[in-house]
N, C-alpha and C. Protein backbone atom coordinates (compact mmCIF):
# COMPACT_ATOMS: atom_id res chain seq x y z
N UNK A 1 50.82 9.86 -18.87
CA UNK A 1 49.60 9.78 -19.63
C UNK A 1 49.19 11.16 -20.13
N UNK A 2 49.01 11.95 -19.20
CA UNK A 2 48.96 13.76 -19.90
C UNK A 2 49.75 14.00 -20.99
N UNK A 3 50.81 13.97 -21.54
CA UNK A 3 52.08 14.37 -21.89
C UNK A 3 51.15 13.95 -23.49
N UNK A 4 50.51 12.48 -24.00
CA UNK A 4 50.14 11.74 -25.11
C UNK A 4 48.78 12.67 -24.81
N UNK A 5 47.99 12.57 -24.08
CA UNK A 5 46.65 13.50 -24.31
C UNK A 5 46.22 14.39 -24.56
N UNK A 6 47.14 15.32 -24.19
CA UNK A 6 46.97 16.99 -25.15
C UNK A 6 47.59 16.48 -26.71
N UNK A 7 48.17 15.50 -27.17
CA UNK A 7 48.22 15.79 -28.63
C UNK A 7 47.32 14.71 -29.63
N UNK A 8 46.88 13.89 -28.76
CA UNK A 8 45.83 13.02 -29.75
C UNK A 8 44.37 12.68 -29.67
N UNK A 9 44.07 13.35 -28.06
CA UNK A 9 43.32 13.08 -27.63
C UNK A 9 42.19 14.31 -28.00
N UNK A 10 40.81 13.60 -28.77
CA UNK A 10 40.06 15.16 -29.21
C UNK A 10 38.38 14.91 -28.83
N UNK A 11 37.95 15.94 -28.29
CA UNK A 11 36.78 16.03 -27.54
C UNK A 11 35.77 16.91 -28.54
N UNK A 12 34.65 15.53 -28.80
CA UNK A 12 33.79 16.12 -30.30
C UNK A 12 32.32 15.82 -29.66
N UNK A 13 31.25 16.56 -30.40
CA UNK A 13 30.12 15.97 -30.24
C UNK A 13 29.78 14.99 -31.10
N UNK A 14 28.65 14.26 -30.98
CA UNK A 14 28.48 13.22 -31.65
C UNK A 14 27.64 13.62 -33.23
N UNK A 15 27.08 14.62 -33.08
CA UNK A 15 26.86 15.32 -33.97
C UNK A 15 28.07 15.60 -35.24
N UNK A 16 29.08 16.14 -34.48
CA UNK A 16 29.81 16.37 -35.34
C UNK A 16 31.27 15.44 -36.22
N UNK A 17 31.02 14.07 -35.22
CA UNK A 17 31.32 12.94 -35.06
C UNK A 17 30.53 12.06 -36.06
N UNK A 18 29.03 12.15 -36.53
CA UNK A 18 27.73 11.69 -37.21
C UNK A 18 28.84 12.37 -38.56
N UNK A 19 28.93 13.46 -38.45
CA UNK A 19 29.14 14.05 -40.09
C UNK A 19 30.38 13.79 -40.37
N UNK A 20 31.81 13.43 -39.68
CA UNK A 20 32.99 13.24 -40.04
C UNK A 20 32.65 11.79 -40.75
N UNK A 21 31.67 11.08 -40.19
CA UNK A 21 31.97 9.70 -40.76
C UNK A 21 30.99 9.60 -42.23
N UNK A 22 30.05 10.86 -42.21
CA UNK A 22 29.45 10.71 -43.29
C UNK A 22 30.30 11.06 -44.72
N UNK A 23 31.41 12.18 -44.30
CA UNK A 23 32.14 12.51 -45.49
C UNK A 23 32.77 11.57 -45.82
N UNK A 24 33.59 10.64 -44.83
CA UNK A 24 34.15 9.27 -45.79
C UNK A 24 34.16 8.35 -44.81
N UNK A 25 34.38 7.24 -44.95
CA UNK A 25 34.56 6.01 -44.36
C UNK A 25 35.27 6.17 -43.44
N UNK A 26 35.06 5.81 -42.05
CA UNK A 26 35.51 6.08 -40.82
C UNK A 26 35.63 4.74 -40.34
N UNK A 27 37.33 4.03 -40.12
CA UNK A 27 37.24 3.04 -39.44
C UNK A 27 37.68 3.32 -38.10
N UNK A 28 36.59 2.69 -37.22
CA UNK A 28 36.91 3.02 -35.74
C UNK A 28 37.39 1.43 -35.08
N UNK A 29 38.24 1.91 -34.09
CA UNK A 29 38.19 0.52 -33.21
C UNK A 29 37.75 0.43 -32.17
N UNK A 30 36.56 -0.47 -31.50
CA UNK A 30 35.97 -0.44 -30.28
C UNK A 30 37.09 -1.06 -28.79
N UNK A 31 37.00 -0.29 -28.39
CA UNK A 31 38.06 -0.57 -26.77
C UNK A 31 37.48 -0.18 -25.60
N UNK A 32 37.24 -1.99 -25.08
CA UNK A 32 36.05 -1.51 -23.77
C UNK A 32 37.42 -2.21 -22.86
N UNK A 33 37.37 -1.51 -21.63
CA UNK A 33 37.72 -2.32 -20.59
C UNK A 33 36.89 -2.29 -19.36
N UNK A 34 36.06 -2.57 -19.23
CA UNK A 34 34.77 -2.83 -18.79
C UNK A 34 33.48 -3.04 -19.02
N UNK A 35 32.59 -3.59 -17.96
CA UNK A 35 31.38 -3.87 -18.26
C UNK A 35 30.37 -3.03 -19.37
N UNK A 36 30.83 -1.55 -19.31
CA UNK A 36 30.43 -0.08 -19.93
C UNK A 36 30.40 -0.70 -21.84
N UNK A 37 31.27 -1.28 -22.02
CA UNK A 37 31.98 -1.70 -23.12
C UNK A 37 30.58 -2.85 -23.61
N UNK A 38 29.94 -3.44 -23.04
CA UNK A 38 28.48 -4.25 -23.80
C UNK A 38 27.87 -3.58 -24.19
N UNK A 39 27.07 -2.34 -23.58
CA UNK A 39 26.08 -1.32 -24.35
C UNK A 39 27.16 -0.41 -25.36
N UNK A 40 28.51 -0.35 -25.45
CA UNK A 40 28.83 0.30 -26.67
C UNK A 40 29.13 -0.38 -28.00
N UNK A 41 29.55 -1.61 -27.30
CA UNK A 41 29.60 -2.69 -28.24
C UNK A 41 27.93 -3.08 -29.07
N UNK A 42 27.48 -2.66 -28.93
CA UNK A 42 26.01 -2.76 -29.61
C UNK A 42 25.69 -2.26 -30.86
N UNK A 43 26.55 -0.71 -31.01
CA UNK A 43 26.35 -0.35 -31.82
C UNK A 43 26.87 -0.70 -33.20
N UNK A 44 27.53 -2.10 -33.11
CA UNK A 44 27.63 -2.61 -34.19
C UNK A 44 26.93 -3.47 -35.06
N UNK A 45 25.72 -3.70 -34.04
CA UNK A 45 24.67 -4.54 -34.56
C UNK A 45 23.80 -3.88 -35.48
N UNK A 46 22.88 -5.06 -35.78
CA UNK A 46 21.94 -4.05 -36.67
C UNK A 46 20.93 -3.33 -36.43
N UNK A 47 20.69 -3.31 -35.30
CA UNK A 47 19.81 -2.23 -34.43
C UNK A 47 19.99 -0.92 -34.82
N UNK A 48 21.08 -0.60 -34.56
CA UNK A 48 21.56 1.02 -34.70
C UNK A 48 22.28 1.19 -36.11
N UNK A 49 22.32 0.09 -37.10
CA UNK A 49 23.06 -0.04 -37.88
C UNK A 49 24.46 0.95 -38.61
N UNK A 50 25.65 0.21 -38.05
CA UNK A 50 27.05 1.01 -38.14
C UNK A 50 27.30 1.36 -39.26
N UNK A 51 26.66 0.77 -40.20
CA UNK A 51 27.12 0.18 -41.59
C UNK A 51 26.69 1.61 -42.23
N UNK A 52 25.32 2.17 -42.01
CA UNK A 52 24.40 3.37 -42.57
C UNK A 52 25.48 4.34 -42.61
N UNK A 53 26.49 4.63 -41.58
CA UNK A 53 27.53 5.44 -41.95
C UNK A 53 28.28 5.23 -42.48
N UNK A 54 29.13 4.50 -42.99
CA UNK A 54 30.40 3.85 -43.93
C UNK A 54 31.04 3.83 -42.92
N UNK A 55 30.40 3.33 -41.82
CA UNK A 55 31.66 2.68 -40.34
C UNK A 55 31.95 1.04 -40.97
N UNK A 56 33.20 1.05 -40.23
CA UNK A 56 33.74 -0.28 -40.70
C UNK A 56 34.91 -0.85 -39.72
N UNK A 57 34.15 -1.15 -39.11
CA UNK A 57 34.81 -1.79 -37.66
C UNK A 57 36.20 -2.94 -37.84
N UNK A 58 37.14 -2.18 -37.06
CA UNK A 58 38.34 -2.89 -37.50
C UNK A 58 39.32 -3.25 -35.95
N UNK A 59 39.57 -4.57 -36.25
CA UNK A 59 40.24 -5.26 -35.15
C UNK A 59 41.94 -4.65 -34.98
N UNK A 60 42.24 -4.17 -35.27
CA UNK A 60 43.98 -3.44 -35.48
C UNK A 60 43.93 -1.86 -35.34
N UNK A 61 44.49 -1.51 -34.06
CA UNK A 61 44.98 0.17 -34.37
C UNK A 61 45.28 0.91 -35.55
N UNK A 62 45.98 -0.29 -36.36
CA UNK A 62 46.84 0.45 -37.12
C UNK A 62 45.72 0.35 -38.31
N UNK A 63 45.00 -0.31 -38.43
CA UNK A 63 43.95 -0.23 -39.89
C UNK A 63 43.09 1.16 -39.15
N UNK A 64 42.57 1.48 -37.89
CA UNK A 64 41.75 2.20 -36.90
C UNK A 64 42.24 4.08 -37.69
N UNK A 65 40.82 4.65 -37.79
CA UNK A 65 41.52 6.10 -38.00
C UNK A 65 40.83 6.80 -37.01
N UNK A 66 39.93 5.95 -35.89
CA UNK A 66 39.30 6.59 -34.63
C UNK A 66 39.51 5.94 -33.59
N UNK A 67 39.87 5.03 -32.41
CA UNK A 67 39.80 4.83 -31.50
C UNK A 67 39.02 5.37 -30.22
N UNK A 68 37.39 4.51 -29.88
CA UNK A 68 36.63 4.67 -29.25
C UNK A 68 36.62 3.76 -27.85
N UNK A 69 36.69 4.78 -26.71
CA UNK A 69 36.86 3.69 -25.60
C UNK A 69 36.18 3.86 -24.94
N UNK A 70 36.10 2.57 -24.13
CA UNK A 70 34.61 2.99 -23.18
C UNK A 70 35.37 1.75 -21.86
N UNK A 71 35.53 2.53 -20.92
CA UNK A 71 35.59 1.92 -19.80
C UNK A 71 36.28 2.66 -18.91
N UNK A 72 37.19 1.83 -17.77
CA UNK A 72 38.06 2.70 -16.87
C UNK A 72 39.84 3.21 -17.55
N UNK A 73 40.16 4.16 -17.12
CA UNK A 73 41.36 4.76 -17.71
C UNK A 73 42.39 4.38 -16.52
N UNK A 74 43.67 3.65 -17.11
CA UNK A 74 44.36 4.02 -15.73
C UNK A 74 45.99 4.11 -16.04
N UNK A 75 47.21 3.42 -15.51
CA UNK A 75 48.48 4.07 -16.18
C UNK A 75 48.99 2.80 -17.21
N UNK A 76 48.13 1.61 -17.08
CA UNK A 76 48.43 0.48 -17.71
C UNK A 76 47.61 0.20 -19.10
N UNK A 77 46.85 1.21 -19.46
CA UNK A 77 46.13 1.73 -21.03
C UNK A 77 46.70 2.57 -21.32
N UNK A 78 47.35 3.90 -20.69
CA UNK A 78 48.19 5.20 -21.28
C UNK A 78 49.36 4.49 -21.54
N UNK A 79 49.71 3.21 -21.35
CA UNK A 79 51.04 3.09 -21.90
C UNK A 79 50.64 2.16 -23.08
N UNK A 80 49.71 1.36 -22.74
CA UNK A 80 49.45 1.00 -24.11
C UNK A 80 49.33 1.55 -25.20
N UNK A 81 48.21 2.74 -24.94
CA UNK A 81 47.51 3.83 -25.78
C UNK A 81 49.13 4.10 -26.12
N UNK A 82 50.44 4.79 -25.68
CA UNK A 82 51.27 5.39 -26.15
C UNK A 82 51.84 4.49 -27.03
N UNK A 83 52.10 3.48 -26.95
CA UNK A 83 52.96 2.44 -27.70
C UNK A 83 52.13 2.52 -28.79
N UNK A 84 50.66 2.30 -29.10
CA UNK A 84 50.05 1.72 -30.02
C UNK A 84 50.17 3.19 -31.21
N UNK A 85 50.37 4.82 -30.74
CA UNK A 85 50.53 5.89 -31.33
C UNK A 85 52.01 6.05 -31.39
């Protein structure tokens, strides 16, 4: 799992995360594997509305130009995560 994380894996603020998606259309894919994964899953509603950024929530890695996860990490997602990159 280390070996895939130093090369794809990138640690941003949300701030600066707010402005990548403002310059263009940012499709992210939501990946919960846990309970953690309902309150992030929210932000697709219209509460927080996703849309105000040109987010555009997409069911496929491969349409995905962000992958956002929210839950537990363990060696049976790093192999996923590797296959799917």
């Amino acid at each position: 799992m280390e070996k895939w994380k130093e090369k794809i894996v990138i640690s941003t603020t949300l701030n600066d995360l707010s402005n990548w998606s403002r310059l263009s259309s940012l499709w992210p894919l939501l990946y919960g594997t846990s309970c953690c994964f309902i309150e992030f899953a929210s932000l697709i509603g219209s509460r927080f509305d996703f849309d105000r950024y040109g987010l555009v929530p997409r069911s496929s890695p491969r349409q995905a130009d962000l992958i956002l996860t929210a839950g537990n990490s363990n060696n049976e997602n790093g192999a996923l995560f590797s296959e799917i990159i």
